[in-house]
N, C-alpha and C. Protein backbone atom coordinates (compact mmCIF):
# COMPACT_ATOMS: atom_id res chain seq x y z
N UNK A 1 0.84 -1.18 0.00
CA UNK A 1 0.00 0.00 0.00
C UNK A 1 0.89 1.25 0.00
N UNK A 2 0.64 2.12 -0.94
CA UNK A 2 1.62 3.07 -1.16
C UNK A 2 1.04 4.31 -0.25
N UNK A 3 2.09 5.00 0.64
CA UNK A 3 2.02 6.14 1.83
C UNK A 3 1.63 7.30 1.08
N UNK A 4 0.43 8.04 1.75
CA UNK A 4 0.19 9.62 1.57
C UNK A 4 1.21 10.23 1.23
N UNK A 5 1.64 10.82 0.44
CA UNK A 5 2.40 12.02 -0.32
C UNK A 5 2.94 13.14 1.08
N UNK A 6 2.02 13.15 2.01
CA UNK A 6 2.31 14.62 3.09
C UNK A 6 2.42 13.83 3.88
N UNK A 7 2.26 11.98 4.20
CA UNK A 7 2.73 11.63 5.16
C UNK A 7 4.20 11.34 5.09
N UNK A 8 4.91 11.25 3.96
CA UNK A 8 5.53 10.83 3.91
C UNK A 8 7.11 11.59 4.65
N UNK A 9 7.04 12.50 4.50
CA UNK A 9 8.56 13.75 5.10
C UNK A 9 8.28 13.63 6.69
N UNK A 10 7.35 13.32 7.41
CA UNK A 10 6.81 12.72 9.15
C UNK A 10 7.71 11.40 8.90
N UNK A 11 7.01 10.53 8.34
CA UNK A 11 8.12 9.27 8.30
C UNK A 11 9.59 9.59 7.75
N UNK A 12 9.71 10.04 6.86
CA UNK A 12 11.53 10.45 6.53
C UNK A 12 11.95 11.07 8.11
N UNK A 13 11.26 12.21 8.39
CA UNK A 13 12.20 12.67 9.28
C UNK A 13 11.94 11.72 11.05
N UNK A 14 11.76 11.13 11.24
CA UNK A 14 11.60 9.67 12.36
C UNK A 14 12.42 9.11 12.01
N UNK A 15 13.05 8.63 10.96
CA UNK A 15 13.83 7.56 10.63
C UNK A 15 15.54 8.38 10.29
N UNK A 16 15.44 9.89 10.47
CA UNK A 16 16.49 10.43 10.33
C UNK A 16 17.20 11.21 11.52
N UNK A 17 18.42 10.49 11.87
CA UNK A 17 19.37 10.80 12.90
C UNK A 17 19.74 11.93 12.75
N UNK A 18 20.06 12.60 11.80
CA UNK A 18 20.71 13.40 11.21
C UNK A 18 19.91 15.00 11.89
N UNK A 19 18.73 14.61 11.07
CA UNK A 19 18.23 16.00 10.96
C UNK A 19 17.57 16.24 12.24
N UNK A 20 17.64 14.85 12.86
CA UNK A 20 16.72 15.18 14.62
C UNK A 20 18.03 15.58 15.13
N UNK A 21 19.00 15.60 15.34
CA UNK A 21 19.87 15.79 15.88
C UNK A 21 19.78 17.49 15.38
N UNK A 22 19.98 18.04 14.16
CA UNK A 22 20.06 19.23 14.25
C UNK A 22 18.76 20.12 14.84
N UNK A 23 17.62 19.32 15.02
CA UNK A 23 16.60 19.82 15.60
C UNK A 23 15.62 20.42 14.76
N UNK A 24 15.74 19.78 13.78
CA UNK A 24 14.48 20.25 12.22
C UNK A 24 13.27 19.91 12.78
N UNK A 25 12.43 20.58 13.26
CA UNK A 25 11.01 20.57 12.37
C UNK A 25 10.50 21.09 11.42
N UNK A 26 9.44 20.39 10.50
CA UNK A 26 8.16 20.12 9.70
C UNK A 26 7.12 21.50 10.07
N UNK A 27 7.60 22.40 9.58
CA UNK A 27 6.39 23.90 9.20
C UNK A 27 5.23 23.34 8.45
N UNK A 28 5.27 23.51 7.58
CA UNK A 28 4.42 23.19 6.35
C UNK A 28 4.30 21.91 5.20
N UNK A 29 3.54 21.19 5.20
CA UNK A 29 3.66 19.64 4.10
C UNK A 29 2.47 19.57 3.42
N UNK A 30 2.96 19.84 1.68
CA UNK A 30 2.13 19.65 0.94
C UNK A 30 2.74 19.09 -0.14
N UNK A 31 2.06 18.36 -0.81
CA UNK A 31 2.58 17.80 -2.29
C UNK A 31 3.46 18.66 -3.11
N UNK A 32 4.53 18.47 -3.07
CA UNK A 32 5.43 19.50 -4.04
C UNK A 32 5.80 20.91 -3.33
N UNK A 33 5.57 20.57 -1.80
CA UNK A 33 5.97 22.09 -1.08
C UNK A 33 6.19 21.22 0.39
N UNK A 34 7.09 21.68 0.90
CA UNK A 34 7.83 21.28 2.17
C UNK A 34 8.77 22.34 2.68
N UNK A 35 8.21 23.05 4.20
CA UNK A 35 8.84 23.85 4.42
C UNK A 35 9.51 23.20 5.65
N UNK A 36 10.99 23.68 6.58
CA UNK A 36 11.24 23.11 7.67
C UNK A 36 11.91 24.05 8.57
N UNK A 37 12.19 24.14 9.81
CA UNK A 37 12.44 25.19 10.41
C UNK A 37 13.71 24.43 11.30
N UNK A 38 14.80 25.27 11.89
CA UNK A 38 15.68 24.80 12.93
C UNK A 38 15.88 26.66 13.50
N UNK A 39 16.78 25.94 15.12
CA UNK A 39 17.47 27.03 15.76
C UNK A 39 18.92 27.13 15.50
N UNK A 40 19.76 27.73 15.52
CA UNK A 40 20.95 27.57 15.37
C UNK A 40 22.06 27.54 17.25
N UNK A 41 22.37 26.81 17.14
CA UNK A 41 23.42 26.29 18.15
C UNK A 41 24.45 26.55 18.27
N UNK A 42 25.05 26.57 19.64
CA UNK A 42 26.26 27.04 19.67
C UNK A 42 27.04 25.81 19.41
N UNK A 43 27.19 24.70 19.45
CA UNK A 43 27.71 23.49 18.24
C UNK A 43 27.43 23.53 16.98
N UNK A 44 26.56 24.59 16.90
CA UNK A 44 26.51 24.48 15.17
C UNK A 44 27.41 25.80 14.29
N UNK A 45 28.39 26.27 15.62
CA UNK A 45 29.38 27.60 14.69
C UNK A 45 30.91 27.74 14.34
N UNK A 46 31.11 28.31 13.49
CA UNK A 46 32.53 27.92 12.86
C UNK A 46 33.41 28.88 13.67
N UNK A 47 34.68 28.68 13.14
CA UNK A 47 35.63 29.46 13.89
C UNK A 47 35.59 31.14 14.20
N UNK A 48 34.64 31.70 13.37
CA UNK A 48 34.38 32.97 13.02
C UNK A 48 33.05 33.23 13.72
N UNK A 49 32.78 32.42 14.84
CA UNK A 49 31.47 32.79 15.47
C UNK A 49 30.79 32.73 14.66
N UNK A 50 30.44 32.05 13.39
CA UNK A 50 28.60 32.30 13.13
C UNK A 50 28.70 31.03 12.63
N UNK A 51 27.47 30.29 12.17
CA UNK A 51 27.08 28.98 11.37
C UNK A 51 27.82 28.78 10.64
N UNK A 52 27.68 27.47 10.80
CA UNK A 52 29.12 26.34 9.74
C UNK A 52 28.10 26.70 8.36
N UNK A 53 28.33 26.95 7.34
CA UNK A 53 27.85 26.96 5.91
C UNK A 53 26.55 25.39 6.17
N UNK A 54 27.79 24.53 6.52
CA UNK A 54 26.77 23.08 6.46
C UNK A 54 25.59 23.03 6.88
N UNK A 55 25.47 24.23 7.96
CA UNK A 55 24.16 24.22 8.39
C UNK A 55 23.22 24.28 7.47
N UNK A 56 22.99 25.71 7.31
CA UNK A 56 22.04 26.26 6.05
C UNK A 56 21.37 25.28 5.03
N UNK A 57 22.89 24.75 4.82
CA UNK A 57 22.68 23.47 3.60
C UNK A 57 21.89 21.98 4.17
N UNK A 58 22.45 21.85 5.32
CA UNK A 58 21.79 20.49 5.63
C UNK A 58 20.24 20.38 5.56
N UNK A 59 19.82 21.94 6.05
CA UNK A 59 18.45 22.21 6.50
C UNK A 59 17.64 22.60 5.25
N UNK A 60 18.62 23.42 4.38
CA UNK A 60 17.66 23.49 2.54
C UNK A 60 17.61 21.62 2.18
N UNK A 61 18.62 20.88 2.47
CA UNK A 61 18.57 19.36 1.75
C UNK A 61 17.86 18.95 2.20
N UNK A 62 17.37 19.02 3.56
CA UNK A 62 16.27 18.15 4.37
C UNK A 62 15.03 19.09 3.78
N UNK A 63 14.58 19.80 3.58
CA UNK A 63 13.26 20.34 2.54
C UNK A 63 13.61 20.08 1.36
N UNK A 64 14.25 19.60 0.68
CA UNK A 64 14.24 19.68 -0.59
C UNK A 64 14.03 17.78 -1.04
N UNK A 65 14.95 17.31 0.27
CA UNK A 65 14.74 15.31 0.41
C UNK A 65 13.46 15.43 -0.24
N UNK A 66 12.89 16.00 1.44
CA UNK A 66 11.39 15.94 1.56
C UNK A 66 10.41 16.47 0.78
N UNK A 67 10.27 17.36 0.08
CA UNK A 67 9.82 17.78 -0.52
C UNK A 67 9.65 16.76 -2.04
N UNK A 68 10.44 16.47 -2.92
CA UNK A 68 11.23 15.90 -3.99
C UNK A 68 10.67 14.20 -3.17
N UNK A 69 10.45 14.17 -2.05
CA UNK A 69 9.57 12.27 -1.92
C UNK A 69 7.94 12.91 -1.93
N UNK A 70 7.63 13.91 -1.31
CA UNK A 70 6.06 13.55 -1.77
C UNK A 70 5.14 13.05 -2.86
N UNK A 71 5.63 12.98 -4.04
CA UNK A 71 4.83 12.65 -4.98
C UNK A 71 4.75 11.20 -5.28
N UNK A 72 5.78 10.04 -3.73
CA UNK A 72 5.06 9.38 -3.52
C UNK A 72 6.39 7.89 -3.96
N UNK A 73 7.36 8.32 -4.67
CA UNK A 73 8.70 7.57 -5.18
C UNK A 73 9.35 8.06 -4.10
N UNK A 74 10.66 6.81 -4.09
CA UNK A 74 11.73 7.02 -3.16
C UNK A 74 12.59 8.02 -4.17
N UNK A 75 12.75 9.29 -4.02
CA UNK A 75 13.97 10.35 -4.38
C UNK A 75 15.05 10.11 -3.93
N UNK A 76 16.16 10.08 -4.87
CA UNK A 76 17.74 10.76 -4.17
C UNK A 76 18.45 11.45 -5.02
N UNK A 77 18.79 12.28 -4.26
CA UNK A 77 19.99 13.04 -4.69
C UNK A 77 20.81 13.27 -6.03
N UNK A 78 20.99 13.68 -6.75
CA UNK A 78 21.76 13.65 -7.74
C UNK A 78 22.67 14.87 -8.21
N UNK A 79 22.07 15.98 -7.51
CA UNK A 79 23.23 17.22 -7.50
C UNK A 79 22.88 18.15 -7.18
N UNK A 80 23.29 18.94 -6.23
CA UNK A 80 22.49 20.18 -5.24
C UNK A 80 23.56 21.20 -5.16
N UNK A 81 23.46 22.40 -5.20
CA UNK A 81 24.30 23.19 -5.08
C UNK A 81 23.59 24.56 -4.24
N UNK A 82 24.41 25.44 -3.16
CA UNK A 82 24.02 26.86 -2.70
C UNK A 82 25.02 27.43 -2.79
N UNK A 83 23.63 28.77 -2.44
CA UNK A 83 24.64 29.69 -2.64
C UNK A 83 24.35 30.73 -1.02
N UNK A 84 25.39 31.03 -0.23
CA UNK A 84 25.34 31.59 0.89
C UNK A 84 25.49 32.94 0.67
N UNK A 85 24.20 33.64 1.61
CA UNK A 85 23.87 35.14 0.76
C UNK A 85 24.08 35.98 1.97
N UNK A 86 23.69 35.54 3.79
CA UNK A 86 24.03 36.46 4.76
C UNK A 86 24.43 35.16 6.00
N UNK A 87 25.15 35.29 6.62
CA UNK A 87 26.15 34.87 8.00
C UNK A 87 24.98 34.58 8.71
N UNK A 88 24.93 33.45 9.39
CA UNK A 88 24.22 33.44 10.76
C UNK A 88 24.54 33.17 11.93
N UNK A 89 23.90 33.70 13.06
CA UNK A 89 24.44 33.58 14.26
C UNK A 89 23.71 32.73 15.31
N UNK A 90 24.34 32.15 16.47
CA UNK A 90 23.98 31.53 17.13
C UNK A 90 22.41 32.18 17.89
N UNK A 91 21.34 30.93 17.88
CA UNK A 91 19.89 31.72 18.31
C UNK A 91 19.12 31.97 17.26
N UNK A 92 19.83 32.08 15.75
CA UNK A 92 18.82 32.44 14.84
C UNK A 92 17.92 31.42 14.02
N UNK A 93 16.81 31.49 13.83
CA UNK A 93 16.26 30.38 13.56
C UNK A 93 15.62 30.99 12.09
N UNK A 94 16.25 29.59 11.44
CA UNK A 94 15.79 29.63 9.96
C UNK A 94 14.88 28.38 9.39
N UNK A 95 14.50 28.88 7.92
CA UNK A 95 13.26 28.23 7.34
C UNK A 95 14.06 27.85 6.63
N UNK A 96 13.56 26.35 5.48
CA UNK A 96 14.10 26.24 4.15
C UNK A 96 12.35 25.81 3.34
N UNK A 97 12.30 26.34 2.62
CA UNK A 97 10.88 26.39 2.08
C UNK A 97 11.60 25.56 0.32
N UNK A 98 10.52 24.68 -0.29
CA UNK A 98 10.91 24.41 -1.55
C UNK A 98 10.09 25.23 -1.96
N UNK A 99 10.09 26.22 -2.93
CA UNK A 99 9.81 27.23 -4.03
C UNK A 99 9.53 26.70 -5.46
N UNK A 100 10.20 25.86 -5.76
CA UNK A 100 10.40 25.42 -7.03
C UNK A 100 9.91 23.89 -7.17
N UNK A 101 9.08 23.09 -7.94
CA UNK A 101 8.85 21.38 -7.81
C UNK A 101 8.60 21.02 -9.11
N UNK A 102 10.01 21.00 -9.98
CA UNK A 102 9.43 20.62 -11.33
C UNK A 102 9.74 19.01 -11.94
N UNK A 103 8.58 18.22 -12.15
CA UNK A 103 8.96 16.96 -12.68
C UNK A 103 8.77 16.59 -13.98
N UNK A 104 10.06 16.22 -14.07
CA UNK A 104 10.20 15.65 -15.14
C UNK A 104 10.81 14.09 -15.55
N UNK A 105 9.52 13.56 -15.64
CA UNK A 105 10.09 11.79 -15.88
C UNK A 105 10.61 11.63 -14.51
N UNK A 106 11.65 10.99 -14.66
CA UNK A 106 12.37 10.46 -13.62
C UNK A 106 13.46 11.33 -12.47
N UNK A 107 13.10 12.72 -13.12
CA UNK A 107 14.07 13.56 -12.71
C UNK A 107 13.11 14.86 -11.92
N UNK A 108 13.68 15.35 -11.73
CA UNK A 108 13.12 16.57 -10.88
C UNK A 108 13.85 17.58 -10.51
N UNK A 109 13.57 18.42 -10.41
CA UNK A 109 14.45 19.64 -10.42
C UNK A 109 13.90 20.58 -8.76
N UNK A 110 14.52 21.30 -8.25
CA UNK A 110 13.64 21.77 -6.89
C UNK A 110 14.86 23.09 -6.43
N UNK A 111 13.95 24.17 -5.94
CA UNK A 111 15.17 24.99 -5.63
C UNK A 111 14.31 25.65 -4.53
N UNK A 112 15.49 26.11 -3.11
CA UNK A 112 14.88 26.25 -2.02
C UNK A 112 15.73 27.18 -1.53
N UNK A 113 14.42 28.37 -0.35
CA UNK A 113 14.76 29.36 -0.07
C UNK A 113 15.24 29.16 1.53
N UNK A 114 16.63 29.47 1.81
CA UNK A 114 16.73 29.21 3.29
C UNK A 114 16.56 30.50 3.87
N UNK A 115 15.87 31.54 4.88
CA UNK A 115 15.59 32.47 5.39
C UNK A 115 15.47 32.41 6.57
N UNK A 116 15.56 33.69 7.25
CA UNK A 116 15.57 34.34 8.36
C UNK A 116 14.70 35.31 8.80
N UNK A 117 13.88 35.29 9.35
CA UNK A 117 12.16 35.53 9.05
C UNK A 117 12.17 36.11 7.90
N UNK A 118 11.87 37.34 7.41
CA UNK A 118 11.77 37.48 5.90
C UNK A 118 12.80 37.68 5.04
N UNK A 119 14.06 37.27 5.81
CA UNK A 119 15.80 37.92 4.80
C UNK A 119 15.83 36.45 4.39
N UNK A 120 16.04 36.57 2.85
CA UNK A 120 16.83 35.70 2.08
C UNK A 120 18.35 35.46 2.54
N UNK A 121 18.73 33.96 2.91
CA UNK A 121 19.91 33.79 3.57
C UNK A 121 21.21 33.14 2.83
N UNK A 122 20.01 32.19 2.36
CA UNK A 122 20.81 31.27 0.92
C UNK A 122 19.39 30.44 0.01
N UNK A 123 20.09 30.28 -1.21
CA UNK A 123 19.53 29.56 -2.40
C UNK A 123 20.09 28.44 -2.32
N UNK A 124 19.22 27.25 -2.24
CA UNK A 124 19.72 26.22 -2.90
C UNK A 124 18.97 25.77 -3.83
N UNK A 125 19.56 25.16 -4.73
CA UNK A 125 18.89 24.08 -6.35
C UNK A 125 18.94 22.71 -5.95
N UNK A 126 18.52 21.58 -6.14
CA UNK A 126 18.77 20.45 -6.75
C UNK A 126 17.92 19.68 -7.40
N UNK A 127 18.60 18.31 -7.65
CA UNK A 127 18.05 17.40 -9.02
C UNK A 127 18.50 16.15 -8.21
N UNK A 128 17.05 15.90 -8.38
CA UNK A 128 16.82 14.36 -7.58
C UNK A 128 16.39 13.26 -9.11
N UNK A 129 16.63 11.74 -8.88
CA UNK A 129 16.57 10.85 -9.34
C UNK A 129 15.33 10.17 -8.53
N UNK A 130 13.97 10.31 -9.64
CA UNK A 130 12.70 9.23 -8.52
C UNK A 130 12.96 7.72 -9.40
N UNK A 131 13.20 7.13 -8.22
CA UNK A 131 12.76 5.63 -8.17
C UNK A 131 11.66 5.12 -8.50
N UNK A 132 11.50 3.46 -8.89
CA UNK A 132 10.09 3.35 -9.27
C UNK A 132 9.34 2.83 -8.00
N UNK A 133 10.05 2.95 -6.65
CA UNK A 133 9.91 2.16 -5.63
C UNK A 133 9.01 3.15 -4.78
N UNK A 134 7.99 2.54 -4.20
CA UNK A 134 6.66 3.45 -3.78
C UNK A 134 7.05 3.74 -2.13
N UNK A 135 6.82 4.40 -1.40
CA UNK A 135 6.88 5.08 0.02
C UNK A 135 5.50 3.92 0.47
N UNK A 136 6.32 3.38 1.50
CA UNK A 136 4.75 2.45 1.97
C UNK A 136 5.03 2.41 3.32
């Protein structure tokens, strides 16, 4: 039996160490839109006092995973790239919203806004590979 489309990023993120550890929650879940929110930590800053880059990024990839599985195939990865637009500091809590959900065949394309209540922080793109294998 193949899983709800909006249930499905609830089950991804349960089964992910990763992103519970950085402390992601699930804002918004809709078919082809997945928004997610974190705080930023004082384990999460680089030598220069503010957020490791990785952050930003981990937290656009975890909306963009998620986002890029609702339509119901197992997605992965195939090439993601950002771009870091303002510094963040410890306490600040950001969004990564997918903006973009375009499918094509087997491929998909998705580009996501990471922000700081309304400041654009970073862009990320990527291009996922869907599987023929169903979310159950």
């Amino acid at each position: 039996m193949e899983l709800e489309g909006t249930k499905i990023p609830y089950k991804m993120l349960s089964q992910d160490a990763y992103s519970t550890w950085l402390g992601i929650e699930i804002l918004e879940c809709e078919i082809g839109k997945v928004k997610v929110g974190m705080t930023i930590r004082k384990e999460m800053l680089n030598s220069m006092d503010k957020a490791h880059g990785g952050i930003s990024y981990s937290l656009a990839d975890t909306a963009f995973g998620f986002t890029a599985n609702t339509h119901g195939k197992y997605a992965v990865s195939i090439e993601t790239s950002i771009n870091h637009i303002e510094a963040l500091n410890e306490g600040d809590y950001i969004t990564a919203a997918a903006t973009v959900d375009v499918l094509k065949t087997k491929v998909g394309f998705n580009i996501v806004e990471v922000k700081r209540g309304d400041d654009l922080v970073a862009l990320f793109k990527g291009v996922v590979y869907r599987t023929s294998k169903d979310w159950a």
